[in-house]
Protein backbone atom coordinates (compact mmCIF):
# COMPACT_ATOMS: atom_id res chain seq x y z
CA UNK A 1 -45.01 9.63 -0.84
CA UNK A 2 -42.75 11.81 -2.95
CA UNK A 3 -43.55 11.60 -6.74
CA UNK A 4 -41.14 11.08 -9.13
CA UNK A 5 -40.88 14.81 -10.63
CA UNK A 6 -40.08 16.29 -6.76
CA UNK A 7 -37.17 13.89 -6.38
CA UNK A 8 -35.57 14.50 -10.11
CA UNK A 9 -35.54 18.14 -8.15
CA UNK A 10 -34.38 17.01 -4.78
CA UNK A 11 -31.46 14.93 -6.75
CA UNK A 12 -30.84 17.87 -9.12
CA UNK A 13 -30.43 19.93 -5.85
CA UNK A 14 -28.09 17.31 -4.19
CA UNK A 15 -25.77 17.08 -6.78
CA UNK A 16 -25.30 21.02 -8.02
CA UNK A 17 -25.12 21.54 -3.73
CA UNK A 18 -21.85 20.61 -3.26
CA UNK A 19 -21.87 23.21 0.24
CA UNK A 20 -24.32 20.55 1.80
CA UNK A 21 -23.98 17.03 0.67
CA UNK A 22 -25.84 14.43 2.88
CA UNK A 23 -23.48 11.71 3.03
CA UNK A 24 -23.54 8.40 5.03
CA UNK A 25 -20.30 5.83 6.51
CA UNK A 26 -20.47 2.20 6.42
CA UNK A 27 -18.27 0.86 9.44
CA UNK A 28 -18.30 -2.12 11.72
CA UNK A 29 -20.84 -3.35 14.26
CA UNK A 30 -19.27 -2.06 17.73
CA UNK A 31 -17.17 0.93 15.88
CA UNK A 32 -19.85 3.68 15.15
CA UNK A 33 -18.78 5.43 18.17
CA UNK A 34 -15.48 5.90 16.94
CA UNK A 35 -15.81 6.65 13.46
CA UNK A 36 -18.54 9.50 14.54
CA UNK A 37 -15.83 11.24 16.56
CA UNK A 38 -13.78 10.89 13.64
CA UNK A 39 -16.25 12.59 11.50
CA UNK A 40 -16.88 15.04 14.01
CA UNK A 41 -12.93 15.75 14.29
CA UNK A 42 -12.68 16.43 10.65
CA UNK A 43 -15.79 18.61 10.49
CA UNK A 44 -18.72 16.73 10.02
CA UNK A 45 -21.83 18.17 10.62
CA UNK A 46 -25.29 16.77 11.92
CA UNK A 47 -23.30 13.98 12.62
CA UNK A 48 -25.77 10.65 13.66
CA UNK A 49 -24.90 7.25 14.74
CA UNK A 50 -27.00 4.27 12.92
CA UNK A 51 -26.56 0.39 12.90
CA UNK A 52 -22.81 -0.36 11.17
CA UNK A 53 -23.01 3.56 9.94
CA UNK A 54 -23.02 7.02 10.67
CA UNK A 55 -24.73 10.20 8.98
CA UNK A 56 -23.88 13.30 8.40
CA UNK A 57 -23.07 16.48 6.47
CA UNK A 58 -20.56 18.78 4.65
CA UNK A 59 -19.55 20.07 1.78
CA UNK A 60 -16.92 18.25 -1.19
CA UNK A 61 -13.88 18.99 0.47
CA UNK A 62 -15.24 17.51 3.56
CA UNK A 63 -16.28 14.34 1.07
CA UNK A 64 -12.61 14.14 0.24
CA UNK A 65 -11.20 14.83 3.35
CA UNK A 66 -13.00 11.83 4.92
CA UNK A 67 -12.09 9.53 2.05
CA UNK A 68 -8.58 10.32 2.35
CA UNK A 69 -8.25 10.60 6.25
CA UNK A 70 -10.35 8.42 8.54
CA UNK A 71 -9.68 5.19 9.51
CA UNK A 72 -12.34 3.48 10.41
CA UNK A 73 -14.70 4.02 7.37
CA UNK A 74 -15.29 0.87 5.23
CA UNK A 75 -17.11 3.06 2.56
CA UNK A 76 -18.64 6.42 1.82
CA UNK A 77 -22.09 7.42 0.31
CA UNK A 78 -23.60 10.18 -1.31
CA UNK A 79 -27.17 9.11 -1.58
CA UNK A 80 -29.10 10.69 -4.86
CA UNK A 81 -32.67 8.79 -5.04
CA UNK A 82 -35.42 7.97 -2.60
CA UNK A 83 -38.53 6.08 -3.24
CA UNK A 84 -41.08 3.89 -1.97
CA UNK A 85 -41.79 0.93 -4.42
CA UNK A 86 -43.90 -2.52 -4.05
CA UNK A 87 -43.39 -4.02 -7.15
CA UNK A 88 -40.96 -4.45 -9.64
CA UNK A 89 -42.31 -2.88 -11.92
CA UNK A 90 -42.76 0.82 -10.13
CA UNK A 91 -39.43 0.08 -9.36
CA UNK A 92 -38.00 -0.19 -12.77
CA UNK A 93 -39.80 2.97 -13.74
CA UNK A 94 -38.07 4.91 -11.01
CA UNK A 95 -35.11 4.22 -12.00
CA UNK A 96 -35.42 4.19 -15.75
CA UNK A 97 -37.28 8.16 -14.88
CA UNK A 98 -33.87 9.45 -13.18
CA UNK A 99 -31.43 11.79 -15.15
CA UNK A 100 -28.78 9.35 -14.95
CA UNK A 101 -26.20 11.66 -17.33
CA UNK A 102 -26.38 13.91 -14.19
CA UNK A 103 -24.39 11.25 -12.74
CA UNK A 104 -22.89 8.79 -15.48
CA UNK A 105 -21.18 9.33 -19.12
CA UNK A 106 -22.27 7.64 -21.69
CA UNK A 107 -18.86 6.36 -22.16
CA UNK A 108 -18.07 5.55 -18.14
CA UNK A 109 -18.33 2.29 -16.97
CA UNK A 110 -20.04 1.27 -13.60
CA UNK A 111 -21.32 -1.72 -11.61
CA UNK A 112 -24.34 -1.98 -8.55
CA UNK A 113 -23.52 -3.72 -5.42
CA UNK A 114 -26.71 -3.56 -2.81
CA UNK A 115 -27.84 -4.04 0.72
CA UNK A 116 -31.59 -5.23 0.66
CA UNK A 117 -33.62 -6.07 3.79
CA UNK A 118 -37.07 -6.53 2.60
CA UNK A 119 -39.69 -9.64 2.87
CA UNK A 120 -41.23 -8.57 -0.58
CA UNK A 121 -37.58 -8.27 -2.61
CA UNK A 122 -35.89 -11.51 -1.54
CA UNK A 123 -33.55 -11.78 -4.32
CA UNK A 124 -30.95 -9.21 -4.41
CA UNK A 125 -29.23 -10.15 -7.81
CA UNK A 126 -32.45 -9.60 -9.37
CA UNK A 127 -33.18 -6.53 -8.33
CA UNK A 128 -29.49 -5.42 -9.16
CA UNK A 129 -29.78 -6.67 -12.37
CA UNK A 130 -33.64 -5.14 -13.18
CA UNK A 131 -31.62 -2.08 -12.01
CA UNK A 132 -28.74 -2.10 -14.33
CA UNK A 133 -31.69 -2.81 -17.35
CA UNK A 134 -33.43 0.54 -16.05
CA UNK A 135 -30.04 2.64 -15.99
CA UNK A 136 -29.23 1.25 -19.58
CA UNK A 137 -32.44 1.37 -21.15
CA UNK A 138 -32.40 4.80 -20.18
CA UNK A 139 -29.47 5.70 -22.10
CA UNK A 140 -30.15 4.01 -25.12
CA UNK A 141 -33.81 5.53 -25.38
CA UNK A 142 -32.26 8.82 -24.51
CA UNK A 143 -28.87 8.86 -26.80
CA UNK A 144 -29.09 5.33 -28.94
CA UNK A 145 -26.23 4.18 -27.10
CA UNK A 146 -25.61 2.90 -23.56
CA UNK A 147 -23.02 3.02 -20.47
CA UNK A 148 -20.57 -0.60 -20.22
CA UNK A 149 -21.30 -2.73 -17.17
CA UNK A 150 -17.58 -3.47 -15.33
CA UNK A 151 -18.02 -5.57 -12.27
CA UNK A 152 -14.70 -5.62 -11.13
CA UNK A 153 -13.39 -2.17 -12.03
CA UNK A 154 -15.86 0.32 -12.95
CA UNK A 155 -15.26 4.11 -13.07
CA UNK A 156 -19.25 4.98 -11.41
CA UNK A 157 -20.05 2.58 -8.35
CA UNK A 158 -23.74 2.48 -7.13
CA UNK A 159 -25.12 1.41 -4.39
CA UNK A 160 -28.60 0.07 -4.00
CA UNK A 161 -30.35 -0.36 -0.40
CA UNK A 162 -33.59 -1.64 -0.37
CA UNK A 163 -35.04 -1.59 3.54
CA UNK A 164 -38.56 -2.75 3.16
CA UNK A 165 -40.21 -1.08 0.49
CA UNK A 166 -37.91 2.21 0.70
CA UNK A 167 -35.31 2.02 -1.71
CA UNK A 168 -32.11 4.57 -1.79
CA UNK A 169 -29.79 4.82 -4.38
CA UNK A 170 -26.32 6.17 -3.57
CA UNK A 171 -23.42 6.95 -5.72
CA UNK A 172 -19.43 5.50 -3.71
CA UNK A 173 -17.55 8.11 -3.25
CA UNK A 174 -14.74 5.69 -2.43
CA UNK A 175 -14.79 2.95 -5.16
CA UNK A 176 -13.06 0.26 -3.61
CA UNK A 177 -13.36 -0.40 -0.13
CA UNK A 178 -11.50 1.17 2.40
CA UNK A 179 -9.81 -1.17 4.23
CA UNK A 180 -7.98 -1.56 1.10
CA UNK A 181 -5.30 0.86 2.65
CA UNK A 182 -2.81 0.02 -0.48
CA UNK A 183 0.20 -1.33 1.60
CA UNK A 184 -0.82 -5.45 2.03
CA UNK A 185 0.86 -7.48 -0.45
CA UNK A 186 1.09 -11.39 1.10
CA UNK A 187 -1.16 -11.90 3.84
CA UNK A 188 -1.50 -15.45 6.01
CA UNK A 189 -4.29 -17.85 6.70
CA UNK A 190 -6.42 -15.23 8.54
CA UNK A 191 -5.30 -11.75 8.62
CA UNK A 192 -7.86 -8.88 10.24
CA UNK A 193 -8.83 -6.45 8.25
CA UNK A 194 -7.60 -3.25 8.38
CA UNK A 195 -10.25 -1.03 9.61
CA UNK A 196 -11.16 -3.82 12.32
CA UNK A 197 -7.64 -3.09 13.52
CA UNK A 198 -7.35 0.60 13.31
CA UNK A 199 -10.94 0.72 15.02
CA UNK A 200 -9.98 -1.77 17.91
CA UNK A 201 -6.48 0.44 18.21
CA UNK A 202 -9.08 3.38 18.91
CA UNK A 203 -10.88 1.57 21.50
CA UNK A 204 -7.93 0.58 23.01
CA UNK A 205 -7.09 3.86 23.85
CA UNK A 206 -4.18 3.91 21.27
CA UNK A 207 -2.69 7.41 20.18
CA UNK A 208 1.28 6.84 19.89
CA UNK A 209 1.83 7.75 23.62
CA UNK A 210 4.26 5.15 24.60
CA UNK A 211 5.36 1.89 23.55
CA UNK A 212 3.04 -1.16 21.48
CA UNK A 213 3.20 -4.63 21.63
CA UNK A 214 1.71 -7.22 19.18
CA UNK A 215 2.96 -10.64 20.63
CA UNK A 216 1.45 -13.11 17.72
CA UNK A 217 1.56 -10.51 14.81
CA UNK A 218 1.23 -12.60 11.60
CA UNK A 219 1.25 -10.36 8.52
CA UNK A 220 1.55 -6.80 10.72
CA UNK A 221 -1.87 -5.38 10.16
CA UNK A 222 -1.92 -4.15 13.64
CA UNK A 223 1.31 -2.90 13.50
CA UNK A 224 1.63 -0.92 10.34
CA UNK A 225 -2.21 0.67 11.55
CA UNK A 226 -0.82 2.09 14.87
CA UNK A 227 2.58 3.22 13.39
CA UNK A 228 0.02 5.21 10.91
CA UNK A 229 -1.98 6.12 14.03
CA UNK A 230 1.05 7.03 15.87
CA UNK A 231 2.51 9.31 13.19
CA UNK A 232 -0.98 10.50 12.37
CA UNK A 233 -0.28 9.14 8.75
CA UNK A 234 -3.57 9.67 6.25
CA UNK A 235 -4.98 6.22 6.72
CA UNK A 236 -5.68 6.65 2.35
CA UNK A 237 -2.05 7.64 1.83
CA UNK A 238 -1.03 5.16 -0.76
CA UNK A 239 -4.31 4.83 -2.18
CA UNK A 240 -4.04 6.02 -6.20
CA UNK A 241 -8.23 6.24 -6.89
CA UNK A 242 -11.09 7.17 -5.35
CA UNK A 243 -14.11 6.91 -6.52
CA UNK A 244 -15.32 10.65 -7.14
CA UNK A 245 -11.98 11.45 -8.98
CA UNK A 246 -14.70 9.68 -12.06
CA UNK A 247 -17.89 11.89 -10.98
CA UNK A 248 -18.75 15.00 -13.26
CA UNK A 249 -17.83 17.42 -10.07
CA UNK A 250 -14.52 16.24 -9.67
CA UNK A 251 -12.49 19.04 -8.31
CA UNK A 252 -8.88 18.07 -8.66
CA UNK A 253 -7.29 21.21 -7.45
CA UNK A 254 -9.03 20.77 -4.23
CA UNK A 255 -7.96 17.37 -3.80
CA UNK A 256 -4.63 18.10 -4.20
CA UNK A 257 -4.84 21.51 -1.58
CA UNK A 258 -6.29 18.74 0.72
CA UNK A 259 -3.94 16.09 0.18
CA UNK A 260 -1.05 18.57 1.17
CA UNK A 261 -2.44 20.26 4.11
CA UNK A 262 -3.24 16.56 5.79
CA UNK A 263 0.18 15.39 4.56
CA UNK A 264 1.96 18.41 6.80
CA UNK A 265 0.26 16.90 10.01
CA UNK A 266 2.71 13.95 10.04
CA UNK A 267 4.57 13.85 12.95
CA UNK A 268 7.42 11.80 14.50
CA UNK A 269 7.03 8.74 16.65
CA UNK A 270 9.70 8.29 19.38
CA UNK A 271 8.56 5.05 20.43
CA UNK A 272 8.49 2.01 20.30
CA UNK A 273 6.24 -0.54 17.70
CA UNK A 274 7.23 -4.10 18.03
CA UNK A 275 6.03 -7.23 16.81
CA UNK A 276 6.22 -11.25 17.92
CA UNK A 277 5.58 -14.15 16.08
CA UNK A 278 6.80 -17.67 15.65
CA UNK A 279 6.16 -18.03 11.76
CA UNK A 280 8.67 -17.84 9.77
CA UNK A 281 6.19 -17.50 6.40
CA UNK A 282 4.38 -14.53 8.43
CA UNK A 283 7.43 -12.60 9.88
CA UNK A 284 7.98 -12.34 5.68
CA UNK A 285 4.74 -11.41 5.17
CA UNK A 286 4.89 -8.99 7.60
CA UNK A 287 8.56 -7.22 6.65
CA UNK A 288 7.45 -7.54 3.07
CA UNK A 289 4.03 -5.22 4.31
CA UNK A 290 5.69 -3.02 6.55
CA UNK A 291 8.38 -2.11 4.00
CA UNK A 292 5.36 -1.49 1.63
CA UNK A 293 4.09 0.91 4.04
CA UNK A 294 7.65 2.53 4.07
CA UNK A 295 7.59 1.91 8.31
CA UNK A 296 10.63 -0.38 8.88
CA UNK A 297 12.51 2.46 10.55
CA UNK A 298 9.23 2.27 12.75
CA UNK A 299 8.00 -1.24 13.24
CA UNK A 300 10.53 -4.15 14.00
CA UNK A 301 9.10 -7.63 14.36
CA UNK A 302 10.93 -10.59 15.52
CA UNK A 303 11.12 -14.53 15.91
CA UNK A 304 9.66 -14.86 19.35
CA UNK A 305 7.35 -16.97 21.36
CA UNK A 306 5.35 -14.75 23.00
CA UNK A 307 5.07 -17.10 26.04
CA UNK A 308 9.18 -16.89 26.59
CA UNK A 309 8.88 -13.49 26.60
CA UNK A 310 9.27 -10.95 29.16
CA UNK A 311 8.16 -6.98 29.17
CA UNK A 312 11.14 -4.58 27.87
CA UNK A 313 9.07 -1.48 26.80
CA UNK A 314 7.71 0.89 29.55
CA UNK A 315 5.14 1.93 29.05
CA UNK A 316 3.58 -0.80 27.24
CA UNK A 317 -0.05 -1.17 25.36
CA UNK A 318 -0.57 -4.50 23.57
CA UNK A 319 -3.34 -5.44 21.39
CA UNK A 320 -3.10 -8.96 19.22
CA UNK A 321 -5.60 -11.11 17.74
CA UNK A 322 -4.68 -14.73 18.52
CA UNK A 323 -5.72 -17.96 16.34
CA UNK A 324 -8.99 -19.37 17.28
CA UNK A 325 -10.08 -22.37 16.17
CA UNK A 326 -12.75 -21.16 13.97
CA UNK A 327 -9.99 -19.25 11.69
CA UNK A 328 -6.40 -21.62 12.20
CA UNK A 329 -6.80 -24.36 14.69
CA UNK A 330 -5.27 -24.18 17.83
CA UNK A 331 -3.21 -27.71 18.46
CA UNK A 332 -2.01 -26.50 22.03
CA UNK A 333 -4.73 -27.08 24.62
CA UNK A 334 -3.41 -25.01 27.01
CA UNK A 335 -3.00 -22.10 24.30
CA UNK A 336 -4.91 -19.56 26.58
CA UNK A 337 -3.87 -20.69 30.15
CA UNK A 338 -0.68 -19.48 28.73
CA UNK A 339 -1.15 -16.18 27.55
CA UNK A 340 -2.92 -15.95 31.26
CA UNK A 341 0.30 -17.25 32.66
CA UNK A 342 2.71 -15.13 30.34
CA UNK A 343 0.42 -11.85 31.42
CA UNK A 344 0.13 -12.28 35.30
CA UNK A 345 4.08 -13.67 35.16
CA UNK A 346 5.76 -11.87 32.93
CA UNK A 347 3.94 -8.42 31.98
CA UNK A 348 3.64 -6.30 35.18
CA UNK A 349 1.71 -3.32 34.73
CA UNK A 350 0.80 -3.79 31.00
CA UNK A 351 -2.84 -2.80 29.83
CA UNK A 352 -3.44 -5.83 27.31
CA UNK A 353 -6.32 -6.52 24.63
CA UNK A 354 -7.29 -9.14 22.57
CA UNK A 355 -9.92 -10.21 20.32
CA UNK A 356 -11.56 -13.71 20.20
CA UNK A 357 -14.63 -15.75 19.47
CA UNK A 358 -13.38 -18.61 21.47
CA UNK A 359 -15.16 -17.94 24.61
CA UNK A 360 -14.72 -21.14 26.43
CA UNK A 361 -10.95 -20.58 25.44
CA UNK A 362 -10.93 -17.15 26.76
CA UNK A 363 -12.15 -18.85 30.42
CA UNK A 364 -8.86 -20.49 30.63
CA UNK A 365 -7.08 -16.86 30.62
CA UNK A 366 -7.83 -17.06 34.54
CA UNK A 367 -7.76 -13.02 34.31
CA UNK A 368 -11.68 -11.25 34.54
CA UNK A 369 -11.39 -8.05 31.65
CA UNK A 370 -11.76 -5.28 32.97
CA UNK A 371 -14.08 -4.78 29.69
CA UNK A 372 -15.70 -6.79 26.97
CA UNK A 373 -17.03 -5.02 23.70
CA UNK A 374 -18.66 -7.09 21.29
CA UNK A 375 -17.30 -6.56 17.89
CA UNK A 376 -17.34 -8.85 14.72
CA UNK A 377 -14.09 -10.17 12.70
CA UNK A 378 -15.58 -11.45 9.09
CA UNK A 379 -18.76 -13.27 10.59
CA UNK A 380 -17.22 -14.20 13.24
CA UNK A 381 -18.92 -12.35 16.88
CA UNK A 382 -16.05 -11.56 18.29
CA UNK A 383 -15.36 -10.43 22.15
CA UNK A 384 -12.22 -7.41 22.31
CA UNK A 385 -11.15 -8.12 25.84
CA UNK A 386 -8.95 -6.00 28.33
CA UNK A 387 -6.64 -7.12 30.43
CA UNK A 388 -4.81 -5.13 33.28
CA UNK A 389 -1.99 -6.50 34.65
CA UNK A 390 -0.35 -5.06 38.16
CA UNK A 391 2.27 -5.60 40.12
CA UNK A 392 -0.44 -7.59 42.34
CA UNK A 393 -2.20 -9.67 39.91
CA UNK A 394 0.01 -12.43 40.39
CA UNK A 395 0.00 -12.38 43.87
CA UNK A 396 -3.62 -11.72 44.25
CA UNK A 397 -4.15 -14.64 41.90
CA UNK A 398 -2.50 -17.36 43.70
CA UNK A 399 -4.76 -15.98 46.88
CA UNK A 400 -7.88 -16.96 44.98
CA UNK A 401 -6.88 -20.25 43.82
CA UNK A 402 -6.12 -20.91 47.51
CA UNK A 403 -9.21 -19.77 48.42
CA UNK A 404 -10.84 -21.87 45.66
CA UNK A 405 -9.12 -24.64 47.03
CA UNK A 406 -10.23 -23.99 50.32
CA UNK A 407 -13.37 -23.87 49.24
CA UNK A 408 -13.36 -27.51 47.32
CA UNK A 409 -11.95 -28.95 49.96
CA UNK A 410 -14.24 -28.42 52.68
């Protein structure tokens, strides 16, 4: 166990280091693959794949790089306190012992969201709350005066993670969230968050070679993420704050130097990103997005049923995420057997993904994927399912309902 006087030094360490920051990613169940080749990409080091996150190393500009740049990061921490507690008690005293003005001004405000997986600390609002007492008795003991508590727009965010008895306290490098890319303003009934697209564009294979397809592409998330993948956009571009533009080593020049040297990777897209839908409400929403993410000489979306449609882009990826009933219920029984139909009939040679929890509805697709990854939209367990479509799929279709036929009959 690791007294209180060798971490103060470990954390003192930490911070002044700003060569060798440890530093962990929140993502997704099912995308840790990807973001860790994103880290990797952008010069990660010791890079290591955990449950929903990935670890690794590098110095502040590498902290700001990945903040500005990847896409598939939901948040980014800079952990500054370990320690074993089993009370709450010990655990007040930890906190209430750390050099918090290291860290926080007296005259910053900051808020504690936390993670805790533990049978002895069962309520986490508690535990946030004995921890904001700690942090602001410390002040006032130290300077008769204390740090203001803003839940909903603080300059310092904290994390707390309690696994068992091992607690670790992490400063947010981000602030708010990342899928908070800056460019949604109306959104429908259900609309997929942005790094849940971006990640299942990067499973898909999607890297702006060609032509995309979303056939049922409500408010355009989808769209506007592989237009930014296709053009290699920063995926923070119209973000104004991030979290460590409030922390004490705040190095704005740097920022800036990395800011313009991404911004000069931008590149032109020379095909094709097109979008379906049948809503009128969600083709607005959609425009009204894309022109906030200044794309519309990019992205075009249109009033079409996807199951009247026919392929016009060659070659063609599409990825959508279709209603299921457990987000907007589905009225049409057949819903699936169509998109089935509309693939094998209508979309010859088309590699085509989508992502569902309805898995008897999926059944009725009457196409096996070719792969199934298990990933999760909200709560939701999702499956992201690929389709490949060939000139023979239709024929080779008909031959097994034949056969299936055959087979009932006899």
């Amino acid at each position: 166990m690791i007294e209180s006087k060798q971490l103060t030094t470990i954390n003192q360490q930490l911070k002044m280091d700003s060569d060798n920051l440890k530093i962990q990613i929140k993502t997704f169940f099912g995308l840790e693959e990807i973001l860790a080749e994103e880290l990797r990409k952008l010069g990660g080091q010791n890079v290591e794949v955990k449950n929903r996150a990935v670890n690794c190393e590098g110095d502040l500009g590498f902290l700001y790089k990945i903040n500005y740049s990847c896409r598939t990061a939901l948040k980014i921490l800079v952990p500054i306190m370990t320690f074993k507690t089993w009370d709450e008690n010990r655990f007040y005293d930890k906190i209430f012992d750390f050099p918090w003005e290291d860290y926080l001004r007296v005259d910053q405000s900051f808020a504690i969201d936390s993670t805790i997986y533990s049978d002895r600390f069962t309520h986490s609002q508690f535990m946030v709350q004995k921890m904001k007492d700690a942090i602001v008795d410390y002040f006032k003991f130290k300077f008769n005066t204390r740090p203001n508590v803003d839940s909903k727009n603080p300059e310092i965010k904290i994390h707390l993670h309690i696994d068992r008895e091992l607690v670790t306290i992490s400063l947010d490098s981000s602030g708010d969230p990342l899928f908070k890319r800056g460019y949604r303003k109306t959104q429908g009934e259900a609309p997929i968050n942005e790094v849940l697209a971006s990640g299942m564009l990067h499973l898909a294979n999607w890297d702006g070679k060609g032509n995309f397809l979303d056939p049922m592409c409500g408010s355009g998330t989808l769209l506007i993420e592989a237009a930014m993948i296709a053009m290699d956009l920063p995926a923070q571009i119209f973000r104004k704050e991030f979290g460590f533009q409030n922390w004490p080593n705040y190095d704005a020049e740097l920022f800036s130097t990395i800011k313009e040297n991404r911004i000069k990777r931008i590149k032109e897209f020379t095909g094709k990103i097109i979008g379906y839908d049948i809503d009128n409400f969600m083709l607005d929403a959609a425009e009204e997005n894309i022109a906030a993410a200044e794309l519309e000489e990019v992205i075009e979306v249109r009033k079409q049923n996807f199951f009247d449609s026919k392929k016009e882009l060659f070659p063609l990826l599409m990825v959508f995420n279709p209603p299921y009933d457990e987000r907007i219920e589905i009225s049409d029984e057949d819903f699936y057997t169509k998109i089935g139909d509309t693939f094998k009939k209508n979309y010859p040679n088309t590699l085509a993904w989508m992502i569902s929890s309805d898995y008897e509805g999926v059944k009725k697709v009457h196409l096996r994927p070719s792969r199934k990854i298990k990933l999760f939209n909200g709560k939701l367990e999702c499956r992201f399912l690929q389709y490949e479509m060939y000139e023979g799929t239709k024929k080779i279709h008909k031959l097994n309902n034949e056969n299936e036929t055959e087979s009932e009959t006899e």
